[in-house]
Structure formats: C-alpha cells, structure tokens
ModelCIF file with pLDDT and N, C-alpha, C, O atoms, coordinates in Angstrom:
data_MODEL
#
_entry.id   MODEL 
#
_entity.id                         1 
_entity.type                       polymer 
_entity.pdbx_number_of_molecules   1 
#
_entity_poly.entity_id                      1 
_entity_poly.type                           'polypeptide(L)' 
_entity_poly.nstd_linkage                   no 
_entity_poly.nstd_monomer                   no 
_entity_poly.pdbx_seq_one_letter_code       
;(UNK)(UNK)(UNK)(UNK)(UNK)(UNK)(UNK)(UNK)(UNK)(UNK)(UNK)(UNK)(UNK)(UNK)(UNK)(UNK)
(UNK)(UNK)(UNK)(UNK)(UNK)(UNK)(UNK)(UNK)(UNK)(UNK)(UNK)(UNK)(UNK)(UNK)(UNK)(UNK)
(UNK)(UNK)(UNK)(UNK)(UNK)(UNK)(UNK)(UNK)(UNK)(UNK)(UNK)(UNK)(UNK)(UNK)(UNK)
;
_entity_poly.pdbx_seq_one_letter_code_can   XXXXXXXXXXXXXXXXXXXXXXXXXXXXXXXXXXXXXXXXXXXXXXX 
_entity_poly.pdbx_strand_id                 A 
#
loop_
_entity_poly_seq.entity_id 
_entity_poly_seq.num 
_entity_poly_seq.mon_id 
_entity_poly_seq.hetero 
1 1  UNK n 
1 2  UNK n 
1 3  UNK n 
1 4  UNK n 
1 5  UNK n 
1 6  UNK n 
1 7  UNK n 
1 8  UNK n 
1 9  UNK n 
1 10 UNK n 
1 11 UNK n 
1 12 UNK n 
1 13 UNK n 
1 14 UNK n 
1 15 UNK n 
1 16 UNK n 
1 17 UNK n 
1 18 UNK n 
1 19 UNK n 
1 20 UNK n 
1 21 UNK n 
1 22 UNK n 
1 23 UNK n 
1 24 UNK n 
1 25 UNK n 
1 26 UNK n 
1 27 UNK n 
1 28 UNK n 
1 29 UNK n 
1 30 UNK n 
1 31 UNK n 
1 32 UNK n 
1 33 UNK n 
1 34 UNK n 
1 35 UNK n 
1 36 UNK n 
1 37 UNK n 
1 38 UNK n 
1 39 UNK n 
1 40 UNK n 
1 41 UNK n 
1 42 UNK n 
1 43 UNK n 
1 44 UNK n 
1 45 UNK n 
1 46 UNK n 
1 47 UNK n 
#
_struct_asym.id          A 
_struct_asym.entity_id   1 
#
loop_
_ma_qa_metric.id 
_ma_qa_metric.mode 
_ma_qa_metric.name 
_ma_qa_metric.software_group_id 
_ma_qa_metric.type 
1 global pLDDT . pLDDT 
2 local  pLDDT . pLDDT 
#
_ma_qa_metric_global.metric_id      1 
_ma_qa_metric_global.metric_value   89.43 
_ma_qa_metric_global.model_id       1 
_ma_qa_metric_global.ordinal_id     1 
#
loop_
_ma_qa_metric_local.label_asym_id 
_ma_qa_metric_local.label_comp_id 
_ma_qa_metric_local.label_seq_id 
_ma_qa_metric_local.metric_id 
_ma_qa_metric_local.metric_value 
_ma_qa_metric_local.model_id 
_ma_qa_metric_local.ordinal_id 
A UNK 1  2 90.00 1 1  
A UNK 2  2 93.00 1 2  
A UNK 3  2 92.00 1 3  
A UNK 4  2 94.00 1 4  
A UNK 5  2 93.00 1 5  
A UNK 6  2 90.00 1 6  
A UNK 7  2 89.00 1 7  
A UNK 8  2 90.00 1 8  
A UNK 9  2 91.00 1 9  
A UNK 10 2 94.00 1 10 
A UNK 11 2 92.00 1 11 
A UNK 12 2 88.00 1 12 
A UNK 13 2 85.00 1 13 
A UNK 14 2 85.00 1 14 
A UNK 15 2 83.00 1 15 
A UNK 16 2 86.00 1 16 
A UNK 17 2 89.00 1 17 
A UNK 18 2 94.00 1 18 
A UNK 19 2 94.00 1 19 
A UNK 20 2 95.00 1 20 
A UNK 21 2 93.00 1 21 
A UNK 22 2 91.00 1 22 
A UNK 23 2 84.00 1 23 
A UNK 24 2 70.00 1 24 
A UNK 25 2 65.00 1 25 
A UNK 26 2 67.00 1 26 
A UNK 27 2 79.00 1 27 
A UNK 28 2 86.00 1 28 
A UNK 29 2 88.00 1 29 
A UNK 30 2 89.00 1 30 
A UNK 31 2 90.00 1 31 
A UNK 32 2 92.00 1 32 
A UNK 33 2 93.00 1 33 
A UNK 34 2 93.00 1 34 
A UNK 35 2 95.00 1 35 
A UNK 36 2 96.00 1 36 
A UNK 37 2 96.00 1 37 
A UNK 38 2 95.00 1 38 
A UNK 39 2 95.00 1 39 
A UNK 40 2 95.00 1 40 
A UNK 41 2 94.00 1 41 
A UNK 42 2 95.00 1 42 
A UNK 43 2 94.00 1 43 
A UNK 44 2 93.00 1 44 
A UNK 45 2 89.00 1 45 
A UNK 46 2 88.00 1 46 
A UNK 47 2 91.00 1 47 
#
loop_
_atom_site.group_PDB 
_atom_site.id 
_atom_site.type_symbol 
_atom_site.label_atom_id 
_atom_site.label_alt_id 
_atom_site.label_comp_id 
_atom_site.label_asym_id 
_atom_site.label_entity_id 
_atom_site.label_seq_id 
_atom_site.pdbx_PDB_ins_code 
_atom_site.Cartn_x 
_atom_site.Cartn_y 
_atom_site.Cartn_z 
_atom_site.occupancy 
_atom_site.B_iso_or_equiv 
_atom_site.pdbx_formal_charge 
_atom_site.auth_seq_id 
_atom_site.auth_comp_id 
_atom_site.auth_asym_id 
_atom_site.auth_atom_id 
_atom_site.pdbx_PDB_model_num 
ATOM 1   N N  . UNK A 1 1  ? -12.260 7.111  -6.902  1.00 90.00 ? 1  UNK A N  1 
ATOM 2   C CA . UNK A 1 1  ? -11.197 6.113  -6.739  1.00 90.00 ? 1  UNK A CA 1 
ATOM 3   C C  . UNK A 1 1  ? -9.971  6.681  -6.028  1.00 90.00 ? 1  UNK A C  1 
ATOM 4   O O  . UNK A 1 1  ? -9.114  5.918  -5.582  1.00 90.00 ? 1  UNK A O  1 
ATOM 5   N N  . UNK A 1 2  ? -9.881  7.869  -5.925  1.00 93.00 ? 2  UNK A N  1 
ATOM 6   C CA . UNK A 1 2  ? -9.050  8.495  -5.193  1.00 93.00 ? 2  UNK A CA 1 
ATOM 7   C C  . UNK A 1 2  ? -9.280  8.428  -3.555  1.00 93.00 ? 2  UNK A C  1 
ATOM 8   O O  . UNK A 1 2  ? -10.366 8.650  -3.019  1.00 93.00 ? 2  UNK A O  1 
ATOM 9   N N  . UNK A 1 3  ? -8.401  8.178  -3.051  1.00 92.00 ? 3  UNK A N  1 
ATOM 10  C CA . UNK A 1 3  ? -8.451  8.069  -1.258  1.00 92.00 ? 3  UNK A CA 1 
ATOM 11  C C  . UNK A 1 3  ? -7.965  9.275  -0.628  1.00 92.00 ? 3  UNK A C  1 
ATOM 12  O O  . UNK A 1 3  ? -7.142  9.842  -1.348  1.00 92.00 ? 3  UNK A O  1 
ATOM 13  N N  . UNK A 1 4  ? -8.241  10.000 0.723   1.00 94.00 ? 4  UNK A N  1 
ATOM 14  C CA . UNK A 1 4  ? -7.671  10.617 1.220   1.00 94.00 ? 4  UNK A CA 1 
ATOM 15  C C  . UNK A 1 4  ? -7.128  10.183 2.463   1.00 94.00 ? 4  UNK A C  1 
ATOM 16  O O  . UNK A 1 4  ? -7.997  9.638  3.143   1.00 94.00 ? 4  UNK A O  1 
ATOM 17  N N  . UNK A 1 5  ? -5.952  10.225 3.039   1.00 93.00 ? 5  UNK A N  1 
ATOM 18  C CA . UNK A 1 5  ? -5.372  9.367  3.814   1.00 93.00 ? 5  UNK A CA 1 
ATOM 19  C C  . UNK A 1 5  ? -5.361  10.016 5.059   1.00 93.00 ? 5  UNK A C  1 
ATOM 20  O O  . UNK A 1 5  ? -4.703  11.022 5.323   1.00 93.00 ? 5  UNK A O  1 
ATOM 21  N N  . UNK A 1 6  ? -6.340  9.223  6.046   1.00 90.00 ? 6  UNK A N  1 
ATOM 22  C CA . UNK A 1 6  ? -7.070  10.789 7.183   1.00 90.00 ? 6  UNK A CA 1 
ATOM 23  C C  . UNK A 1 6  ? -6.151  9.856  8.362   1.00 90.00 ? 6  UNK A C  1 
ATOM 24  O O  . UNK A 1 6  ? -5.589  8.765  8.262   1.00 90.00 ? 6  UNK A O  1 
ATOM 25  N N  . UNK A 1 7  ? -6.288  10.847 9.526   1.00 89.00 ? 7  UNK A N  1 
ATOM 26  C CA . UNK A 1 7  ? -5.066  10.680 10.768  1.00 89.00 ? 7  UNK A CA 1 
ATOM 27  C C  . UNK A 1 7  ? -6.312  8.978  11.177  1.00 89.00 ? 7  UNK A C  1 
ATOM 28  O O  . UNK A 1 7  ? -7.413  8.516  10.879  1.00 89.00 ? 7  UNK A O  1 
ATOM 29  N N  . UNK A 1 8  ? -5.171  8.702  11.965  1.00 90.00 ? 8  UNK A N  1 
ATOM 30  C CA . UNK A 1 8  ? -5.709  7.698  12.729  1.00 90.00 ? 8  UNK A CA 1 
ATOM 31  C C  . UNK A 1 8  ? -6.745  7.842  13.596  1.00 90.00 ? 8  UNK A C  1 
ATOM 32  O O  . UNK A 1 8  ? -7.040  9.037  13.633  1.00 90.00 ? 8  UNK A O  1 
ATOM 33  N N  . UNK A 1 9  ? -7.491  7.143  14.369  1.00 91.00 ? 9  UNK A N  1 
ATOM 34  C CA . UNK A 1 9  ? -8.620  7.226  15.092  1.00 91.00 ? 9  UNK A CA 1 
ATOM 35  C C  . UNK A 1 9  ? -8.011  7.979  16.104  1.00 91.00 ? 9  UNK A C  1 
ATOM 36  O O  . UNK A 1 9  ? -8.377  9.145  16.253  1.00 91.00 ? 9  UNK A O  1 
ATOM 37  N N  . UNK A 1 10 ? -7.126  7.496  16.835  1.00 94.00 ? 10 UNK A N  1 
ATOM 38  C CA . UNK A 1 10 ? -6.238  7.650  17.774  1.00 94.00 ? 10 UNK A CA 1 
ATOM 39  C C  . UNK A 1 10 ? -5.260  8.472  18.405  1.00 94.00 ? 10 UNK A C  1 
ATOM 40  O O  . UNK A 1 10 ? -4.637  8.470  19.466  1.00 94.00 ? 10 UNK A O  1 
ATOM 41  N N  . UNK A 1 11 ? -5.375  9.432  17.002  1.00 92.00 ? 11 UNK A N  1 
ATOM 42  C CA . UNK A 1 11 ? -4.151  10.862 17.087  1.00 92.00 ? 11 UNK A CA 1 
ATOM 43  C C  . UNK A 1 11 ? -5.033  12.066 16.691  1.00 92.00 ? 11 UNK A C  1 
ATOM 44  O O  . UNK A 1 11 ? -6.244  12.015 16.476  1.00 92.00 ? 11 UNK A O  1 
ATOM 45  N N  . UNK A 1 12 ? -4.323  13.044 16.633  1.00 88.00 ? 12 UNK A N  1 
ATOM 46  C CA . UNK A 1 12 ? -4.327  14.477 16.500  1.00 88.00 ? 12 UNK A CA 1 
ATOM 47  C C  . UNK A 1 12 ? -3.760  14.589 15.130  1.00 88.00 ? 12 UNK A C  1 
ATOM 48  O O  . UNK A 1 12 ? -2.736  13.970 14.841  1.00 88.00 ? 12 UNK A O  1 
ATOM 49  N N  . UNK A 1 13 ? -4.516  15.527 14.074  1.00 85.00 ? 13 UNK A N  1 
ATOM 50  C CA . UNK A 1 13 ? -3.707  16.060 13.565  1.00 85.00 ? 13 UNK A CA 1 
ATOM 51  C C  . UNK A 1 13 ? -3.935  17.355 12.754  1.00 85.00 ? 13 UNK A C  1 
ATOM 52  O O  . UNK A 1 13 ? -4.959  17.804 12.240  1.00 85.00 ? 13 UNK A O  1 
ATOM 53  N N  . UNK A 1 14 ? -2.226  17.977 12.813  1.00 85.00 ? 14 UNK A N  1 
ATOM 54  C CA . UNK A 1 14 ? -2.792  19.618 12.272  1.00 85.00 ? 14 UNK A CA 1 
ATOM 55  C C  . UNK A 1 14 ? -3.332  19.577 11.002  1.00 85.00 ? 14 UNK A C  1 
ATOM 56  O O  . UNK A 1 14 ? -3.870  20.592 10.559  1.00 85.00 ? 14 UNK A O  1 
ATOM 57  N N  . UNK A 1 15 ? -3.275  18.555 10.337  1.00 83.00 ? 15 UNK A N  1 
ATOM 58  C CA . UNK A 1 15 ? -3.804  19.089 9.037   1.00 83.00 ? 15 UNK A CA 1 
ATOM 59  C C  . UNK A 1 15 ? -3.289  20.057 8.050   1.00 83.00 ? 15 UNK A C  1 
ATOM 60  O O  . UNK A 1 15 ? -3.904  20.779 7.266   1.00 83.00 ? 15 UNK A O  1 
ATOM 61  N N  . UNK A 1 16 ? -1.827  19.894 8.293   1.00 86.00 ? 16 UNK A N  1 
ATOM 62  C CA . UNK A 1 16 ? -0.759  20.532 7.047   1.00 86.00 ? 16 UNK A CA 1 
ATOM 63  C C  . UNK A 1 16 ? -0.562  19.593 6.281   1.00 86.00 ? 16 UNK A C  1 
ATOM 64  O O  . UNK A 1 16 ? 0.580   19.828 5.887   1.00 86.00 ? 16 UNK A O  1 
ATOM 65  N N  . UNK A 1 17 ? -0.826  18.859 5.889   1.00 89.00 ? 17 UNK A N  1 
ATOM 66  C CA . UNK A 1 17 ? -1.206  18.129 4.683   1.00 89.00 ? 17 UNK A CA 1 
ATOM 67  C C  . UNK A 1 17 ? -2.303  17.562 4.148   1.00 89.00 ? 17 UNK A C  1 
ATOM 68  O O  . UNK A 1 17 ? -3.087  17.062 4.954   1.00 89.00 ? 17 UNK A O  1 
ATOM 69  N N  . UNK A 1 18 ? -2.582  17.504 2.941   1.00 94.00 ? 18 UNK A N  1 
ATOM 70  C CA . UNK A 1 18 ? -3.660  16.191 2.506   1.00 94.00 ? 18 UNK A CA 1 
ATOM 71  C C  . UNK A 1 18 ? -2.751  15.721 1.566   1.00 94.00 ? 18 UNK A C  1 
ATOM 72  O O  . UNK A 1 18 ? -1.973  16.370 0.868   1.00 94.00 ? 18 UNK A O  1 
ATOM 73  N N  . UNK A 1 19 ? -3.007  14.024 1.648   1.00 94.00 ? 19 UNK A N  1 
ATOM 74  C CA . UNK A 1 19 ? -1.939  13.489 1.123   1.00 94.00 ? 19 UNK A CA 1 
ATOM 75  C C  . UNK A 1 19 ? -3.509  12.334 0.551   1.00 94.00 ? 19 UNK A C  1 
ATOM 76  O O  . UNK A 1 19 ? -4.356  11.961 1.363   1.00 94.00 ? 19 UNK A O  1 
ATOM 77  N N  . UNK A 1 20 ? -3.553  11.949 -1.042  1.00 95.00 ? 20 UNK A N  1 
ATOM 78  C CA . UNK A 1 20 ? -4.546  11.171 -1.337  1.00 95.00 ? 20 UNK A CA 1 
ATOM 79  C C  . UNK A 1 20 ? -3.758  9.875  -1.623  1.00 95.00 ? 20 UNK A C  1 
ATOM 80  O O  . UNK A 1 20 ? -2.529  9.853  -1.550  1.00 95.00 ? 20 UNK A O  1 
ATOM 81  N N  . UNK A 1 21 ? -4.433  8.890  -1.921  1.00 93.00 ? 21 UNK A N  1 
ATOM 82  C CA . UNK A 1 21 ? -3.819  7.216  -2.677  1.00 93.00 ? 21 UNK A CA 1 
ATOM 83  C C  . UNK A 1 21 ? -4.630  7.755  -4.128  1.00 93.00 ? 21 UNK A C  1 
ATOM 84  O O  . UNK A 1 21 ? -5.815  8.048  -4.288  1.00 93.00 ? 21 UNK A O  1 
ATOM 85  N N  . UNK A 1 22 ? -3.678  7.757  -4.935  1.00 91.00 ? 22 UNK A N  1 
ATOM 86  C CA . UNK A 1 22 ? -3.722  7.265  -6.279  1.00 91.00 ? 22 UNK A CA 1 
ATOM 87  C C  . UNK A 1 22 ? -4.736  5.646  -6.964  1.00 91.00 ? 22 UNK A C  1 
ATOM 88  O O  . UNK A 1 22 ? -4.606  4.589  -6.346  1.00 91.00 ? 22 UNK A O  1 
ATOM 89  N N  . UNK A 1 23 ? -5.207  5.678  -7.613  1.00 84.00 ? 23 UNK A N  1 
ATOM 90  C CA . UNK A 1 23 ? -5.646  4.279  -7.926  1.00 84.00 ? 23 UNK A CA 1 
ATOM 91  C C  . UNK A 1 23 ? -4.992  3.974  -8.862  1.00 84.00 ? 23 UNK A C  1 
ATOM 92  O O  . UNK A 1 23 ? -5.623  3.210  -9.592  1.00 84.00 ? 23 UNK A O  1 
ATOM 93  N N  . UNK A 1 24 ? -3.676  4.272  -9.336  1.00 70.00 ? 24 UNK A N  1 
ATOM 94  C CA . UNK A 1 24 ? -3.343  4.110  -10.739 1.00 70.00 ? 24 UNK A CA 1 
ATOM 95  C C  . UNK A 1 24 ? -1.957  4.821  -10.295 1.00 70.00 ? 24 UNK A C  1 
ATOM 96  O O  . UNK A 1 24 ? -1.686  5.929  -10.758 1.00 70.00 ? 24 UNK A O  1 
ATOM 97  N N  . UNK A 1 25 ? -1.041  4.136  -9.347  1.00 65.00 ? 25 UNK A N  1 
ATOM 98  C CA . UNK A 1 25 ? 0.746   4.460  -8.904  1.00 65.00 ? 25 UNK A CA 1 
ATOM 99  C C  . UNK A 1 25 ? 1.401   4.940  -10.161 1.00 65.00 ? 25 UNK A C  1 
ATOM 100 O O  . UNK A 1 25 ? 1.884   6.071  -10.220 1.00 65.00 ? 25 UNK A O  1 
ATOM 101 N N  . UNK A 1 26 ? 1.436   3.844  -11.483 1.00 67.00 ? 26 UNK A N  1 
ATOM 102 C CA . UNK A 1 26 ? 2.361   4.016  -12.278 1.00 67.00 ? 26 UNK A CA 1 
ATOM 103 C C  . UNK A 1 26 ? 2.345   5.666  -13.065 1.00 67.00 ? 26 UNK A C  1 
ATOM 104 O O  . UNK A 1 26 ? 3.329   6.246  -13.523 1.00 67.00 ? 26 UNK A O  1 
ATOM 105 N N  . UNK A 1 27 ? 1.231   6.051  -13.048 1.00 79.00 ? 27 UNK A N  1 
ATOM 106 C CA . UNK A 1 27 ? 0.894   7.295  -13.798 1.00 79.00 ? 27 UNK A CA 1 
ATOM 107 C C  . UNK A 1 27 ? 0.855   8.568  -12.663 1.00 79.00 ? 27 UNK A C  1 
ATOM 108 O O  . UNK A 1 27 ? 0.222   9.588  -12.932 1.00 79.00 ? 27 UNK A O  1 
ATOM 109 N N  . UNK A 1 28 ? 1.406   8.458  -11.688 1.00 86.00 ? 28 UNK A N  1 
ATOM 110 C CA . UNK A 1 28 ? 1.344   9.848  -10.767 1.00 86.00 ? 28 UNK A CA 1 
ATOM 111 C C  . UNK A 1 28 ? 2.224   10.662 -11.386 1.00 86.00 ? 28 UNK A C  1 
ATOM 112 O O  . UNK A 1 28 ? 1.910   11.852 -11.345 1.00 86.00 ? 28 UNK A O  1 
ATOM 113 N N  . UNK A 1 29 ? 3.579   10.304 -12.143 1.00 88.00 ? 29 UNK A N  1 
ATOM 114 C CA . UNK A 1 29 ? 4.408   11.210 -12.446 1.00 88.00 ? 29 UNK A CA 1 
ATOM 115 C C  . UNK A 1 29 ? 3.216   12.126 -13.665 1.00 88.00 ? 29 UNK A C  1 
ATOM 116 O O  . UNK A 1 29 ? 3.249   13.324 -13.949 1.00 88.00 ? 29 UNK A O  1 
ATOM 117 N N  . UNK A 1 30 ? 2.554   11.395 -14.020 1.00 89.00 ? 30 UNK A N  1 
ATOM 118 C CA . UNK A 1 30 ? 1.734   12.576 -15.638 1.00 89.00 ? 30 UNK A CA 1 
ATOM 119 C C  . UNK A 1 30 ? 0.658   12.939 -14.765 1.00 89.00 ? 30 UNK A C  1 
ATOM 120 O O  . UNK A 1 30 ? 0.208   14.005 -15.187 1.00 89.00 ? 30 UNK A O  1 
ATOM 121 N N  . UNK A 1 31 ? -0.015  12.535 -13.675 1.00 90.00 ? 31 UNK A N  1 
ATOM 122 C CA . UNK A 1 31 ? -0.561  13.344 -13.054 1.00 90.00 ? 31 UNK A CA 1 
ATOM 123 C C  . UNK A 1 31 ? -0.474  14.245 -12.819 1.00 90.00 ? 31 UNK A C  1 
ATOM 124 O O  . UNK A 1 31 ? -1.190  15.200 -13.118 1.00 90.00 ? 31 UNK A O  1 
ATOM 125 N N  . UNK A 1 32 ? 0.854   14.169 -11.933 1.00 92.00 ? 32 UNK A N  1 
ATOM 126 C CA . UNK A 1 32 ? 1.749   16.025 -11.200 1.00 92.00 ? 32 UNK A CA 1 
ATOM 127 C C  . UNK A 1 32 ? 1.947   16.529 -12.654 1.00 92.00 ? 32 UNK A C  1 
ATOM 128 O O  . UNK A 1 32 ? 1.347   17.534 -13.033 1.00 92.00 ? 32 UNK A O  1 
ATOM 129 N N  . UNK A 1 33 ? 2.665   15.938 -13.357 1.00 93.00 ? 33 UNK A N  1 
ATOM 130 C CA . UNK A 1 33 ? 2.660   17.090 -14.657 1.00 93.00 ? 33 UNK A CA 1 
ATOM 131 C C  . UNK A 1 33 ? 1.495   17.872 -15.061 1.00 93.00 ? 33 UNK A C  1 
ATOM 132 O O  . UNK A 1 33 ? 1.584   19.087 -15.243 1.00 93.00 ? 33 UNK A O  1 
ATOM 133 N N  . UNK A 1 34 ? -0.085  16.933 -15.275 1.00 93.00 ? 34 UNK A N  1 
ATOM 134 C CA . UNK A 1 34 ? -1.015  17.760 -15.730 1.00 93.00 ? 34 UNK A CA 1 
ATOM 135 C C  . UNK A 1 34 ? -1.419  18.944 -14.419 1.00 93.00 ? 34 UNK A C  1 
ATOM 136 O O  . UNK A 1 34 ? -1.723  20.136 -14.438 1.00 93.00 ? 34 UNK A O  1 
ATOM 137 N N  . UNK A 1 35 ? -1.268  18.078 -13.490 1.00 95.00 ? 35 UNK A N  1 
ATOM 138 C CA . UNK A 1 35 ? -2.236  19.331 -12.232 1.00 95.00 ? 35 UNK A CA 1 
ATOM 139 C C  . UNK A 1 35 ? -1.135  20.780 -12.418 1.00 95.00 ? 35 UNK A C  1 
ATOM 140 O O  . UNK A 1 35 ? -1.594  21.877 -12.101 1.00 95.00 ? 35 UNK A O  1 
ATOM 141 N N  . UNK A 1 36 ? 0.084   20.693 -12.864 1.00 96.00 ? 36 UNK A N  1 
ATOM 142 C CA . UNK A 1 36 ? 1.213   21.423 -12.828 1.00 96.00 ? 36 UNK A CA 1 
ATOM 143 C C  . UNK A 1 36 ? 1.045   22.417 -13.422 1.00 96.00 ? 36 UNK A C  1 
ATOM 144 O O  . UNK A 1 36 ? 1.216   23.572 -13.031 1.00 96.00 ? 36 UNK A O  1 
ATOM 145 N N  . UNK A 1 37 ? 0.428   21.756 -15.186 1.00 96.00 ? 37 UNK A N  1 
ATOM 146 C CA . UNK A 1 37 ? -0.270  22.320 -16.207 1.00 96.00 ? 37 UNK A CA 1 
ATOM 147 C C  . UNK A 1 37 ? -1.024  23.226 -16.107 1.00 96.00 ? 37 UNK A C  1 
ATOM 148 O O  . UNK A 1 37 ? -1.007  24.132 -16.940 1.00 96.00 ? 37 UNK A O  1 
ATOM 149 N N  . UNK A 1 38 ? -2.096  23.220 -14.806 1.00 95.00 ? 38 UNK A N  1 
ATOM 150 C CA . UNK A 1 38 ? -3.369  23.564 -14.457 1.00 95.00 ? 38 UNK A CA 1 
ATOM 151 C C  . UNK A 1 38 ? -3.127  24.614 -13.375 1.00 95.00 ? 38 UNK A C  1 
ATOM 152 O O  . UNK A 1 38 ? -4.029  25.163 -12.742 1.00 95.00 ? 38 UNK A O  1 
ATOM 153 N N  . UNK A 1 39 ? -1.629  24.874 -13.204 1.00 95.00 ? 39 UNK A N  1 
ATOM 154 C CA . UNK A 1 39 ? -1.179  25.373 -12.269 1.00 95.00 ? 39 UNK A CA 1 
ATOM 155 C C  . UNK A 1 39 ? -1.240  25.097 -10.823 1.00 95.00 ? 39 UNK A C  1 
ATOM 156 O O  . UNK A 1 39 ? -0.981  25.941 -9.964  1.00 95.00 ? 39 UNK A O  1 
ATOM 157 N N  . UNK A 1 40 ? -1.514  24.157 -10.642 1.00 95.00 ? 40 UNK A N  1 
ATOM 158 C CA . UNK A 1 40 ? -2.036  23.604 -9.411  1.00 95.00 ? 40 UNK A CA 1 
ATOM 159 C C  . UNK A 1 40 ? -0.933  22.623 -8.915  1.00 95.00 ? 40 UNK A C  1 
ATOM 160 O O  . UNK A 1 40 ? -0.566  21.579 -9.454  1.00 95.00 ? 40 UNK A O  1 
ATOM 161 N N  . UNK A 1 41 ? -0.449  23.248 -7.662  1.00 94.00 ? 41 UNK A N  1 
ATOM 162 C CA . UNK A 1 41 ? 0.734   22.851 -6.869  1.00 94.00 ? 41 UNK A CA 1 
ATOM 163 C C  . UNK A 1 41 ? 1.206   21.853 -5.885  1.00 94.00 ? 41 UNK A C  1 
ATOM 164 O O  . UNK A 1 41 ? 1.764   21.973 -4.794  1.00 94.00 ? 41 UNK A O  1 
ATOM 165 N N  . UNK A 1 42 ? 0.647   20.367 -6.897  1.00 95.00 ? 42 UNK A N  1 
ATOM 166 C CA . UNK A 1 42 ? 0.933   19.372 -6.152  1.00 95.00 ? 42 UNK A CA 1 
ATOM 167 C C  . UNK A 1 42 ? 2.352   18.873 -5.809  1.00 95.00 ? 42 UNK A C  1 
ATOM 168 O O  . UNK A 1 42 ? 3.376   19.454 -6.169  1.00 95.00 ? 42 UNK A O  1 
ATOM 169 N N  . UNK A 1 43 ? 2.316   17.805 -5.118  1.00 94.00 ? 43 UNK A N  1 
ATOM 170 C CA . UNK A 1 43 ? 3.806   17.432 -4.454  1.00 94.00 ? 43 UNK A CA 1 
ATOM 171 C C  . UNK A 1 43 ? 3.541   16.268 -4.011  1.00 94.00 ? 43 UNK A C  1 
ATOM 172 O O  . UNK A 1 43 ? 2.374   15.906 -3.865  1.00 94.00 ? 43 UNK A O  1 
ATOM 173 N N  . UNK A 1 44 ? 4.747   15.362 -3.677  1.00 93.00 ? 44 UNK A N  1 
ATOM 174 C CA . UNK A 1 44 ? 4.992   13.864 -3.236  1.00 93.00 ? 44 UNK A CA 1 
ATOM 175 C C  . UNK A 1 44 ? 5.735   14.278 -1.824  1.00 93.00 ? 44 UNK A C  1 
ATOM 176 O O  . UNK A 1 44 ? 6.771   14.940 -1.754  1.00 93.00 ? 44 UNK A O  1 
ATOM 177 N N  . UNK A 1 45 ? 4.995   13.753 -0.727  1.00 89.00 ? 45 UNK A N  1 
ATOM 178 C CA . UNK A 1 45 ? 5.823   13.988 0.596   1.00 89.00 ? 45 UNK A CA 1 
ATOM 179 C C  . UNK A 1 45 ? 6.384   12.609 1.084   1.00 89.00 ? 45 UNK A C  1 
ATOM 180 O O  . UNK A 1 45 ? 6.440   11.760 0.194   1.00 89.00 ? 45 UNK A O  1 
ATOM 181 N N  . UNK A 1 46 ? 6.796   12.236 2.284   1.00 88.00 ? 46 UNK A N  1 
ATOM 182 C CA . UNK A 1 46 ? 7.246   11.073 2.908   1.00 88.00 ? 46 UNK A CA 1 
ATOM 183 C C  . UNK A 1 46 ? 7.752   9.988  1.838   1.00 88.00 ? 46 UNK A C  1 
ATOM 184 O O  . UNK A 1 46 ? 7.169   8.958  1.497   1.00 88.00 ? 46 UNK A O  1 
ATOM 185 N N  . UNK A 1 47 ? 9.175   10.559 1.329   1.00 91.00 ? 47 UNK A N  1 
ATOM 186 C CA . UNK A 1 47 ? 9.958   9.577  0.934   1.00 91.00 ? 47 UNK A CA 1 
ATOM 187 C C  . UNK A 1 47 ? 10.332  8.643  1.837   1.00 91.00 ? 47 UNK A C  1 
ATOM 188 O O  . UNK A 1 47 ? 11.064  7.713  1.497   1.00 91.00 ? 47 UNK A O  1 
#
C-alpha cells in the first residue's frame, strides 16, 4: 500500500531521494517515530 513516487516519464532524475505515499497521512508522524526507533533515518521533504 505504500507508493514510491518515481520521476516523470519525461525527465531525468538523480535519484537523491526516494520519497513514498503513505496510505494512512494521519499516522506518518508515529511512523517517523517508530522507523526512528529502529534507527532508521527517515524524513519529510518538499514542504
């Protein structure tokens, strides 16, 4: 249920990020907390 949000058909890209869709918005904040937990160094980009 998780998406990964890949470049357009149409562009290039470096691939300094993977950025996924959530299926479940309201709970990303306890997400990042658990992966955090797990030590695993997620982040929210493009405010």
């Amino acid at each position: 249920s998780i998406v990964p949000v890949e470049p357009l058909s149409n562009s290039l890209s470096a691939y300094h990020l993977q950025i996924v869709r959530l299926p479940e918005p309201i709970h990303r904040r306890k997400n990042i907390e658990k992966m955090h937990a797990d030590d695993i160094q997620v982040h929210v980009h493009y405010f």
